[in-house]
Every structure is written in C-alpha cells, then in structure tokens.
C-alpha atoms as a PDB file:
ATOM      1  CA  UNK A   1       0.000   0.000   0.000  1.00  0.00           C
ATOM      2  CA  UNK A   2       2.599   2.285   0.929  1.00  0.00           C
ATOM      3  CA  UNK A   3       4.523   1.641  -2.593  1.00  0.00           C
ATOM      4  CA  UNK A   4       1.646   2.424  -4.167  1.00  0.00           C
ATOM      5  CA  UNK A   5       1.039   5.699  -2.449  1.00  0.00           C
ATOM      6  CA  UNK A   6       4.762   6.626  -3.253  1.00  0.00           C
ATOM      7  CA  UNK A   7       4.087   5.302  -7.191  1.00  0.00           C
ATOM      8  CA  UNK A   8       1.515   7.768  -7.268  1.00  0.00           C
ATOM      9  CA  UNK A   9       3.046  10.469  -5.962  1.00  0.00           C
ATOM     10  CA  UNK A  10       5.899   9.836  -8.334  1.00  0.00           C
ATOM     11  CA  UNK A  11       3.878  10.152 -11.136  1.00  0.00           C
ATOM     12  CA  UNK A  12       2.238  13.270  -9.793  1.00  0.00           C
ATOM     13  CA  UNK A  13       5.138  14.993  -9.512  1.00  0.00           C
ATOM     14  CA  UNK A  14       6.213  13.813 -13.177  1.00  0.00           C
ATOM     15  CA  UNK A  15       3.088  15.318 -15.099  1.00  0.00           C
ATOM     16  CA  UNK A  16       3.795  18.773 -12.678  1.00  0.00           C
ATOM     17  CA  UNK A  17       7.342  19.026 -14.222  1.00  0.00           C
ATOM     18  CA  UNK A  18       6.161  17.922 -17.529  1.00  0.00           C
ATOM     19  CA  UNK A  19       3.846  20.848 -17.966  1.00  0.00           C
ATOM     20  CA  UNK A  20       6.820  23.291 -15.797  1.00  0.00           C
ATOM     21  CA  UNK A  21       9.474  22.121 -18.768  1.00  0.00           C
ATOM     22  CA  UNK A  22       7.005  22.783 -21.587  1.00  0.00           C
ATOM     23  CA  UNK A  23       5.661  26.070 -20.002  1.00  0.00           C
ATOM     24  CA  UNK A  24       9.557  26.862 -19.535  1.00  0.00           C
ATOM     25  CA  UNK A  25      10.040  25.837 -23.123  1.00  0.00           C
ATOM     26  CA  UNK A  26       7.339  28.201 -24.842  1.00  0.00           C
ATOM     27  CA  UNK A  27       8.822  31.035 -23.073  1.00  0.00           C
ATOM     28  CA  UNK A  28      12.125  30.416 -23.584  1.00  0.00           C
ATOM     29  CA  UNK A  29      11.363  30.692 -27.439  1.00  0.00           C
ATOM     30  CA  UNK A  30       9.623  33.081 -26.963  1.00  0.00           C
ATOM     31  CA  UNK A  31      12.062  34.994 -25.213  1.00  0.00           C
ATOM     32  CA  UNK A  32      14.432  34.322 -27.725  1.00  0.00           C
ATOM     33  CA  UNK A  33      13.076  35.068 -30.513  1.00  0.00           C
ATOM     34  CA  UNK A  34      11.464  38.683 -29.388  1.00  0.00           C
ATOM     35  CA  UNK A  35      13.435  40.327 -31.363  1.00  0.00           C
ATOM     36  CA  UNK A  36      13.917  38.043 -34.455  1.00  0.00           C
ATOM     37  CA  UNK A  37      11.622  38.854 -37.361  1.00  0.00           C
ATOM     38  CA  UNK A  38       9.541  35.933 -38.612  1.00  0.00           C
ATOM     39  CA  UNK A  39      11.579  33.988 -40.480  1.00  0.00           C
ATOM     40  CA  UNK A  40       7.914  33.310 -43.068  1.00  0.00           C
ATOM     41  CA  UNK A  41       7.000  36.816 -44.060  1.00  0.00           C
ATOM     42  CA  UNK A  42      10.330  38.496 -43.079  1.00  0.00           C
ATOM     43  CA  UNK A  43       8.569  41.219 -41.490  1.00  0.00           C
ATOM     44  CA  UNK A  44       6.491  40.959 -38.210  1.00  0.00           C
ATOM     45  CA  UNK A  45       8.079  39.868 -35.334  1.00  0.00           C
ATOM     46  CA  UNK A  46       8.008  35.906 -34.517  1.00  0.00           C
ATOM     47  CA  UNK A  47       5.965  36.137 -30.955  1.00  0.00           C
ATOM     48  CA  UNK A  48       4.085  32.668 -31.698  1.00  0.00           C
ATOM     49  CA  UNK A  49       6.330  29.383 -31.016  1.00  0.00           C
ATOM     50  CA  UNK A  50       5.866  27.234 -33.592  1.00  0.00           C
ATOM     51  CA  UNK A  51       5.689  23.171 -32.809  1.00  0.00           C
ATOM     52  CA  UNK A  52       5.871  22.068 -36.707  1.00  0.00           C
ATOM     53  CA  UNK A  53       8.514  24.491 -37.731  1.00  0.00           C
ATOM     54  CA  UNK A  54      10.977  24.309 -34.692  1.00  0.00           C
ATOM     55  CA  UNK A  55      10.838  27.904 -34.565  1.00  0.00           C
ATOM     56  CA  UNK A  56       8.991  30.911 -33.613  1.00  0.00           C
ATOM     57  CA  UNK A  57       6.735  33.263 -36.190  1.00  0.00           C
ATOM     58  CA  UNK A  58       4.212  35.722 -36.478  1.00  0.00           C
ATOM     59  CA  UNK A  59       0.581  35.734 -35.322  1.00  0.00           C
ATOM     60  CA  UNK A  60      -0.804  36.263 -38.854  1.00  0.00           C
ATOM     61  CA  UNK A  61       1.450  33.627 -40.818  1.00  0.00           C
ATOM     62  CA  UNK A  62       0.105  31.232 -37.580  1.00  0.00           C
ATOM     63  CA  UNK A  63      -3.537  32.535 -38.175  1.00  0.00           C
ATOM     64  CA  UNK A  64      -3.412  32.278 -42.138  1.00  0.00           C
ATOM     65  CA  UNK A  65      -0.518  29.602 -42.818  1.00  0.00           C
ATOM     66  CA  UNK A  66      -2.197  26.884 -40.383  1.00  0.00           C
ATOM     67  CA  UNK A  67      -2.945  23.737 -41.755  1.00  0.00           C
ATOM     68  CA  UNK A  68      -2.277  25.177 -45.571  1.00  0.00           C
ATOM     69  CA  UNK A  69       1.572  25.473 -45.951  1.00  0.00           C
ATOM     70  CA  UNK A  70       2.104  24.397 -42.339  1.00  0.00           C
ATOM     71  CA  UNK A  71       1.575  20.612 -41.376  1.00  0.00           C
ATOM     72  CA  UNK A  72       0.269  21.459 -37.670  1.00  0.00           C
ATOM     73  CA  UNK A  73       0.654  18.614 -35.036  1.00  0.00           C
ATOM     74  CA  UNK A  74      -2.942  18.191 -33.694  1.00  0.00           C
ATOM     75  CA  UNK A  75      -1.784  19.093 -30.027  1.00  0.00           C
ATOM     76  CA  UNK A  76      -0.255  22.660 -31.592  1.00  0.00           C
ATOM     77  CA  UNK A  77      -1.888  24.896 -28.984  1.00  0.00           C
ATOM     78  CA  UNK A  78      -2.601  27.736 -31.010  1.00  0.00           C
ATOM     79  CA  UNK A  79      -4.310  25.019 -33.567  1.00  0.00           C
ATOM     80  CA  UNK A  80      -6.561  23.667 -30.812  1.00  0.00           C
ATOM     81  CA  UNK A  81      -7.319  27.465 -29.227  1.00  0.00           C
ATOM     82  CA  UNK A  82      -8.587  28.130 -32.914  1.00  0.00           C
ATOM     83  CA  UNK A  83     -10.745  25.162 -33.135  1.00  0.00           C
ATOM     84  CA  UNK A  84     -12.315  25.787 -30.003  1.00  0.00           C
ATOM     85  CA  UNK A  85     -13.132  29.641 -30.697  1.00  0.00           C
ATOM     86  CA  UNK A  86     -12.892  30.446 -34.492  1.00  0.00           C
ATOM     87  CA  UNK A  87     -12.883  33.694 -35.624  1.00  0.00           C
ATOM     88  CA  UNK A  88     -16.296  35.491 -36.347  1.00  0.00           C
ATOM     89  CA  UNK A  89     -15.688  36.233 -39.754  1.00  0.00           C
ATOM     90  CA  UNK A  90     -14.912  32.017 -39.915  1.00  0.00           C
ATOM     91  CA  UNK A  91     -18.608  31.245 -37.814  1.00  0.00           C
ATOM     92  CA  UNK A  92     -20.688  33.113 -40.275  1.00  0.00           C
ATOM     93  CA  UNK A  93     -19.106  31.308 -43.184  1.00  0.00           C
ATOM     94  CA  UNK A  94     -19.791  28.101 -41.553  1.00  0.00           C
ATOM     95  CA  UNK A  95     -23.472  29.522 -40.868  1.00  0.00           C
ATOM     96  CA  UNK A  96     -23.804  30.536 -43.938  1.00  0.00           C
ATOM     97  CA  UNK A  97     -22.441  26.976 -45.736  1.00  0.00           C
ATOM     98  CA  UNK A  98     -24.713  25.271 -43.717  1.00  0.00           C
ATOM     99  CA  UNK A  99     -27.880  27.194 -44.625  1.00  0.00           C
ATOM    100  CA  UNK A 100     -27.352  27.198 -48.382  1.00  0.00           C
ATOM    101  CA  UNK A 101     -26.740  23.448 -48.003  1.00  0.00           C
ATOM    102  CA  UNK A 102     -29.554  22.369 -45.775  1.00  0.00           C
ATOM    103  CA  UNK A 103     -32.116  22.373 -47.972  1.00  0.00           C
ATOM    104  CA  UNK A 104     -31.027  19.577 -50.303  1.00  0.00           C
ATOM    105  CA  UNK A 105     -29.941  17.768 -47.472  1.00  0.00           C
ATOM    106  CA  UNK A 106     -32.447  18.081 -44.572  1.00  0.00           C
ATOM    107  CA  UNK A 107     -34.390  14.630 -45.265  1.00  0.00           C
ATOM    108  CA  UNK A 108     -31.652  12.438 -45.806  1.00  0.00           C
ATOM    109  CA  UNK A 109     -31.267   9.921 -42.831  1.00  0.00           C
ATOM    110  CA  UNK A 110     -28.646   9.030 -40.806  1.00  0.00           C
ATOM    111  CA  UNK A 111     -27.442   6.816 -43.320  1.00  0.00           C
ATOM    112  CA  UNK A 112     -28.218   8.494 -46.529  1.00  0.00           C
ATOM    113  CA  UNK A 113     -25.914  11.409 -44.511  1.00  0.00           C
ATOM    114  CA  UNK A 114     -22.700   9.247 -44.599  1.00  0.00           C
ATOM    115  CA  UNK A 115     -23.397   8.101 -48.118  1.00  0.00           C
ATOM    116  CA  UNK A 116     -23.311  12.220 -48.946  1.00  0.00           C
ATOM    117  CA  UNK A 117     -20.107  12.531 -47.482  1.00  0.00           C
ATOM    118  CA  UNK A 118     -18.343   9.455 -48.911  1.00  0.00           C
ATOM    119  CA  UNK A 119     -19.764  10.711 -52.410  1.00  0.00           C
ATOM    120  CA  UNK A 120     -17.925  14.062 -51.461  1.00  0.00           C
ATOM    121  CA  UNK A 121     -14.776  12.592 -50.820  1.00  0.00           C
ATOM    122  CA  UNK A 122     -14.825  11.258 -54.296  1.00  0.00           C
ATOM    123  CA  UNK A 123     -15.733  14.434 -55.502  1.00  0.00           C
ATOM    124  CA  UNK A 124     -12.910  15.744 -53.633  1.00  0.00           C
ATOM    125  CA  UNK A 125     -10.338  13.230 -54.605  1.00  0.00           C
ATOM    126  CA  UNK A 126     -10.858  14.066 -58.408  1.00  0.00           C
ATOM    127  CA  UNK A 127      -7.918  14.783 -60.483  1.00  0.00           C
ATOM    128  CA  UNK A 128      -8.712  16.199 -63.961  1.00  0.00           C
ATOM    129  CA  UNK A 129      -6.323  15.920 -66.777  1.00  0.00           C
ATOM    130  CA  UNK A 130      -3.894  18.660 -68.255  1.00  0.00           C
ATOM    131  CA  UNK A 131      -5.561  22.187 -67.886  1.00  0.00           C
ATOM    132  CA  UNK A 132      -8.985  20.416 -66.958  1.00  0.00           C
ATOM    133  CA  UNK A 133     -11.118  21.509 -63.875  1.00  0.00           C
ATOM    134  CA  UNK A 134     -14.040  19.943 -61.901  1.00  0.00           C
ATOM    135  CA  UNK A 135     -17.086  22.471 -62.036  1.00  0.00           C
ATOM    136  CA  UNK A 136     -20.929  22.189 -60.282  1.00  0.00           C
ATOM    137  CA  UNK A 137     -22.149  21.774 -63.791  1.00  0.00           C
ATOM    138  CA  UNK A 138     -19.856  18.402 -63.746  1.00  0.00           C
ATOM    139  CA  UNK A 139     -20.988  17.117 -60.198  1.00  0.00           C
ATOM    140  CA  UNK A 140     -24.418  17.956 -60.860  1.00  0.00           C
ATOM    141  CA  UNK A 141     -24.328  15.949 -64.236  1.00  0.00           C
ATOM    142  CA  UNK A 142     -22.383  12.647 -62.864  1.00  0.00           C
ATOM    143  CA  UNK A 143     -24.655  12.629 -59.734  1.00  0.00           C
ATOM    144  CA  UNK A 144     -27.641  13.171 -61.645  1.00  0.00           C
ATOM    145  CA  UNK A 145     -26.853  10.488 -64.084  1.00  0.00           C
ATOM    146  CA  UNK A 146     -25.807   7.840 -61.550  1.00  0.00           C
ATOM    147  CA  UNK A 147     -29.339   8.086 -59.309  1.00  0.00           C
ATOM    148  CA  UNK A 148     -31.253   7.928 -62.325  1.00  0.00           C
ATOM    149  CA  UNK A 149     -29.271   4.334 -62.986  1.00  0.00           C
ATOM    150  CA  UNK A 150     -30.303   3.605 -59.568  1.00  0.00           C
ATOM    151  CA  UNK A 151     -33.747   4.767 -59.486  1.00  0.00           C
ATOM    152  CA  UNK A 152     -34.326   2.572 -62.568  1.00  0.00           C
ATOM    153  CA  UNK A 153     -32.348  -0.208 -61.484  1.00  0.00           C
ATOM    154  CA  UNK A 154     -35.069  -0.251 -57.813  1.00  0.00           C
ATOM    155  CA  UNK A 155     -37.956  -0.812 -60.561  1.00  0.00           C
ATOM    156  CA  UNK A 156     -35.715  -3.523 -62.216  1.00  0.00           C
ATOM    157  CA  UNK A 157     -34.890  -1.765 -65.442  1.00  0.00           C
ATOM    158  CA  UNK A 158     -31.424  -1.656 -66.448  1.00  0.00           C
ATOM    159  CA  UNK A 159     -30.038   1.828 -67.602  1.00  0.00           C
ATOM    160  CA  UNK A 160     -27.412   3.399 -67.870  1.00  0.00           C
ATOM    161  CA  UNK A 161     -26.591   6.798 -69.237  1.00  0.00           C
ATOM    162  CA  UNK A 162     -23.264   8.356 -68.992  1.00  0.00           C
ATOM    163  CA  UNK A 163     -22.456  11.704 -68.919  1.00  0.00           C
ATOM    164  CA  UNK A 164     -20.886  13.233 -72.343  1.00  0.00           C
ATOM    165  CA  UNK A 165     -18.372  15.234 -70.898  1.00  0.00           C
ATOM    166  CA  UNK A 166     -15.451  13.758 -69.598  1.00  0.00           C
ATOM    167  CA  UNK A 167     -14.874  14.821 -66.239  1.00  0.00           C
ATOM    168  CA  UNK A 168     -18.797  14.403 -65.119  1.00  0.00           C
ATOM    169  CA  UNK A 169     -18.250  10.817 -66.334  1.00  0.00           C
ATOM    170  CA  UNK A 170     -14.870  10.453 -64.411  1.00  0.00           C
ATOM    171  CA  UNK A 171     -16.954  11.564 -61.431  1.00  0.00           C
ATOM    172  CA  UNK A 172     -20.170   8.828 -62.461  1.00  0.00           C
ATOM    173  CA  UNK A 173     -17.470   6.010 -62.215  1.00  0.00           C
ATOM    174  CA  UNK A 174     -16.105   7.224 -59.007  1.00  0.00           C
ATOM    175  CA  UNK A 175     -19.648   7.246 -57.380  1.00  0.00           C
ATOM    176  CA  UNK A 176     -20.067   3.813 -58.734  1.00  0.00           C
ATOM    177  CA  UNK A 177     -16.811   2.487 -57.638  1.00  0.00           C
ATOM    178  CA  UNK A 178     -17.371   4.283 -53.814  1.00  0.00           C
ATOM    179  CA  UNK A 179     -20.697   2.362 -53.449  1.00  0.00           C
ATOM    180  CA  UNK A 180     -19.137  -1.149 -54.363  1.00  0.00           C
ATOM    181  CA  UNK A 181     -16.597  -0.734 -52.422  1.00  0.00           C
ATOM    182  CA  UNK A 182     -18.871  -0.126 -49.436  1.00  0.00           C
ATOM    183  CA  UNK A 183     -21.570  -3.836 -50.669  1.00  0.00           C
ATOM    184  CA  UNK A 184     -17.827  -5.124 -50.726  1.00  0.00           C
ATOM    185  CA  UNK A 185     -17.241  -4.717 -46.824  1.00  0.00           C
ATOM    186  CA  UNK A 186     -21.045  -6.845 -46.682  1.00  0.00           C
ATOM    187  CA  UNK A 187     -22.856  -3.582 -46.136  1.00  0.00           C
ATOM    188  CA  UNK A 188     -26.353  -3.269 -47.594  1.00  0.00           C
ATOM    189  CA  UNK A 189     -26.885  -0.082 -49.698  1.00  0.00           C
ATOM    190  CA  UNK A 190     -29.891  -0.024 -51.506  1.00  0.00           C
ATOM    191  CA  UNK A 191     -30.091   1.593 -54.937  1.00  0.00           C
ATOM    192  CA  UNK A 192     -33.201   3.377 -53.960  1.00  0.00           C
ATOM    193  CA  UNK A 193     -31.119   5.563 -51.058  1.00  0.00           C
ATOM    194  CA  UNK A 194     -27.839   5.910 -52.783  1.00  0.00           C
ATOM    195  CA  UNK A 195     -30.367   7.733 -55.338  1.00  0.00           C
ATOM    196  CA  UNK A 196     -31.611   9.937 -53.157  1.00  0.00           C
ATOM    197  CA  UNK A 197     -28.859  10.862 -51.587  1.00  0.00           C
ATOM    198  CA  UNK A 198     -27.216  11.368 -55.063  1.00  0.00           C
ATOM    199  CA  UNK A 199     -30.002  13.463 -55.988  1.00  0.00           C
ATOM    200  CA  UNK A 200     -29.111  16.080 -52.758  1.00  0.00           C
ATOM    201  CA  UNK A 201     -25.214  16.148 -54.265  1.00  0.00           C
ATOM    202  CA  UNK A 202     -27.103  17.482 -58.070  1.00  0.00           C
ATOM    203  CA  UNK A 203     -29.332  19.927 -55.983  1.00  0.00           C
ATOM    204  CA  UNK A 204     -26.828  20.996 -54.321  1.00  0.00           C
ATOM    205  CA  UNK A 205     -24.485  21.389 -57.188  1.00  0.00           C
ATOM    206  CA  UNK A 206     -27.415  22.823 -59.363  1.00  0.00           C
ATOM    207  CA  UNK A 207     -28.510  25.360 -57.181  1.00  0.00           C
ATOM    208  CA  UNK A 208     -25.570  26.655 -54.706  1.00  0.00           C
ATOM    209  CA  UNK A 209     -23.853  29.339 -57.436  1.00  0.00           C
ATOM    210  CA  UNK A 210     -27.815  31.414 -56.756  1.00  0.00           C
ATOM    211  CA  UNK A 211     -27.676  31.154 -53.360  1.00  0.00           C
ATOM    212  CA  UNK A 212     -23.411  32.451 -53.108  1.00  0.00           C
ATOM    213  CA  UNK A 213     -23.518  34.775 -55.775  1.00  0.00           C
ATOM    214  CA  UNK A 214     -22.480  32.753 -58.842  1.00  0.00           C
ATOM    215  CA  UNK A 215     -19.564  30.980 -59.985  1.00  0.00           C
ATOM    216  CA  UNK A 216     -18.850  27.715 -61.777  1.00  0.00           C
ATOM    217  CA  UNK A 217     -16.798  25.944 -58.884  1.00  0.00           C
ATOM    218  CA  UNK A 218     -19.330  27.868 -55.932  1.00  0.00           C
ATOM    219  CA  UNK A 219     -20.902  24.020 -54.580  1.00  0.00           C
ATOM    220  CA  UNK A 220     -17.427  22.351 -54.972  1.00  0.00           C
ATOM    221  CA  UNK A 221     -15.776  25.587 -52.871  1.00  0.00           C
ATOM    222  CA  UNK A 222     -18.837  25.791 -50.079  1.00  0.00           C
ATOM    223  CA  UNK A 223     -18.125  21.512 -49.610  1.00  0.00           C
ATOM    224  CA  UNK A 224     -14.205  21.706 -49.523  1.00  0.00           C
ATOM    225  CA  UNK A 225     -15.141  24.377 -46.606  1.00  0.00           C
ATOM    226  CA  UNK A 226     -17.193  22.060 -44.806  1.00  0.00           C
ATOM    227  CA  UNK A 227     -15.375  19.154 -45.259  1.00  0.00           C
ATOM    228  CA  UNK A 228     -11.994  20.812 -43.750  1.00  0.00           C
ATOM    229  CA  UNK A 229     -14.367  21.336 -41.008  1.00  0.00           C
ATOM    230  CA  UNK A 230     -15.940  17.479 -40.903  1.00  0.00           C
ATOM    231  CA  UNK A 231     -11.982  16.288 -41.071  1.00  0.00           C
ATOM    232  CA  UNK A 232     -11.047  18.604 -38.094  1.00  0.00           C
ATOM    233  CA  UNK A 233     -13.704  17.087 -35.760  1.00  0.00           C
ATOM    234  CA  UNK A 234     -13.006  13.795 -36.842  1.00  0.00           C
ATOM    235  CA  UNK A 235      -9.313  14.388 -36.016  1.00  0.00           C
ATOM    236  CA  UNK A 236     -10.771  15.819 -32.704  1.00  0.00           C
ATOM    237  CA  UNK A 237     -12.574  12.639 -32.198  1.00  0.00           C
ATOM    238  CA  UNK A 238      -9.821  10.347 -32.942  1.00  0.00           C
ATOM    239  CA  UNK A 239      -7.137  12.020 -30.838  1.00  0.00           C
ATOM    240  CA  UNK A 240      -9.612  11.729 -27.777  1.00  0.00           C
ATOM    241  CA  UNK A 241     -10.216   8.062 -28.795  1.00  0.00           C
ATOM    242  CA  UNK A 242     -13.383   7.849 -31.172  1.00  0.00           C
ATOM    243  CA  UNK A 243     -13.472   6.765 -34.734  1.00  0.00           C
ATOM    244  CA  UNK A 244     -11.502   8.007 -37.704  1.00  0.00           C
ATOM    245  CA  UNK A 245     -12.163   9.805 -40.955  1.00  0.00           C
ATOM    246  CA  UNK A 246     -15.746   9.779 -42.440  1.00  0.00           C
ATOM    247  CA  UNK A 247     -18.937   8.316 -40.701  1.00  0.00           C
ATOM    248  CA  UNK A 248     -18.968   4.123 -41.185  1.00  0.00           C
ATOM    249  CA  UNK A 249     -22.466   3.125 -42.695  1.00  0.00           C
ATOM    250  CA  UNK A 250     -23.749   0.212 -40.831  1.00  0.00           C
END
C-alpha cells in the first residue's frame, strides 16, 4: 500500500514538471526570438512558437498559414485554441455553408448522410487531366446520371446513361466504384437511397452558385469548406479516442 502511495506520488510529480518544462520551453522561445523577425514573411516579429517548424513566427502567418503550408501537429496549442473559438468572420461562413446546403440535405437519414459525405470525398479526390477543372455543372451531371441508374435499377430496369463530358463521367465512375466498395465490406446499400442521396449532391451542385452569388466551382468551394471542417472534428474525435475519418455506414 505504501509503494503504491509513493508510485503515485511519483507520477504526480512527473506530469507537474512535464507541464513546468514545456511552459519553460514556450517562453524560452519566446524569449528568444522577441526580437527576431519571422523567419515566413520576413517582417512581423516571430511572438508565436511554432511546434511544426521548430521555430517561432508571427501571429498572422500562424492565423493564415495553419494547416495550408504548415503541417500542424494536432496538439499545436494555437491550432486547438482556434478550433475551439474560431474567428467570427470564420462562424458566419460556416453559418452561412450550412444554410445554403440544408435544404437539399435536410431529409436524408442518418445513413443516406454518410453516403453524402463518402460521395464528397470522391468528388474531392478528383484529379482532372492537363488544364482540366471539376465544375458544379460536372458534379451535378455525374450525380444526376448515376441516381437515375439507380432509381431505374429499384424498378428492375437496367439503364445506364453516362455523362458526355469527360470529367462528369470520371466523377459517375467514381460514385459507382465508392458504393461497391462499401456492398464489398457486406454492407447493404440499396439503390433506392444511394439515389436519393445522389439526388441532394445534383441539388446541391445545381442550385448553390444562386444562393453564393455565382460561380462555376461555388458548390465544390462551399463543400471543400465544410469538409476541412468534418476532417477537423473527426481528427478531434480520434485524438480523444473515437473513430476516424468519415462516418462508417452500418
């Protein structure tokens, strides 16, 4: 009993020096540095200690630099400070994502849900040729033309119609390849929701340039938002122990 009380203290006073060497640490570098410039812009003064670069920087390279040119550990502190309380301008884009996507989403289920978000990953993962570029027009098309295979193939008609242009069709073959990967893993997906939810990612497409003021790429832009934001909670998640990546359809 008594070697136990004396582990425990032991490790007590362990985690209190810990945090006293780290604490020491980020001022030290700080200290150090208060008169270097930041060594990413060459012009502020490096105030922010920097985990992933070894060194200190700005607070506006931190701010706009994080998680684009710098690879962040997830336990930066100035990464998990901005997760917890983004800026305002950042909240009303989110709001705003949200509410211009909500209405071609707001009666899928729980399942149809994770369907939307593998079907954006594919989206996301596509890599035109030569001077090519994924638009809404294109995502619209290859969703469009996918659920209406589907929503035939419920009724037991076979059809299929693929899209004329090449990159809509790239995306068509991705959706189908996504969905049998998934049957392959002996999960049921019926045609009939894969449709629907396929039919949300061509509203979506079709109708989020109105809503945002235009554009060719606005849909594809508002989703790589909100999927930055889906990927940081699920990094959240699996660094406090819950699942990884995207939402597993069971």
């Amino acid at each position: 009993m008594l070697k136990l009380r004396h582990l425990c203290r032991y490790f007590y006073i362990l985690s209190i020096f810990q945090h006293l060497w780290r604490l020491f640490r980020s001022t030290r570098d700080v200290w150090q540095s208060s008169g270097m410039v930041c060594p990413r812009c060459g012009q502020r003064k490096a105030k922010r200690s920097c985990p992933a670069l070894k060194t200190s920087i700005c607070t506006v390279c931190c701010a706009t630099e994080r998680l684009v040119t710098i690879d962040c550990p997830e336990d930066c502190p100035h990464l998990v400070s901005a997760r917890a309380f983004p800026a305002a301008t950042t909240r009303r884009q989110q709001q705003a994502d949200v509410a211009v996507l909500l209405p071609s989403i707001r009666e899928l289920t729980e399942r149809q849900y994770q369907l939307f978000f593998l079907f954006q990953n594919v989206i996301a993962q596509a890599q035109p040729e030569g001077l090519m570029r994924v638009t809404d027009r294109d995502v619209a098309e290859a969703g469009g033309a996918v659920a209406k295979a589907l929503e035939t193939a419920a009724k037991g008609v076979i059809y299929e119609e693929w899209p004329a242009a090449p990159i809509a069709r790239k995306l068509a073959e991705g959706f189908r390849a996504a969905l049998a990967q998934v049957r392959e893993q002996g999960i049921t997906i019926y045609d009939r929701e894969a449709a629907i939810t396929l039919r949300a990612v061509e509203t979506g497409a079709l109708t989020a340039g109105d809503s945002l003021g235009g554009g060719d790429t606005a849909y594809l832009e508002l989703m790589k938002r909100l999927l930055q934001v889906n990927r940081a909670k699920a990094a959240r998640a699996t660094v406090s122990g819950g699942s990884q990546g995207f939402p597993i359809i069971t």
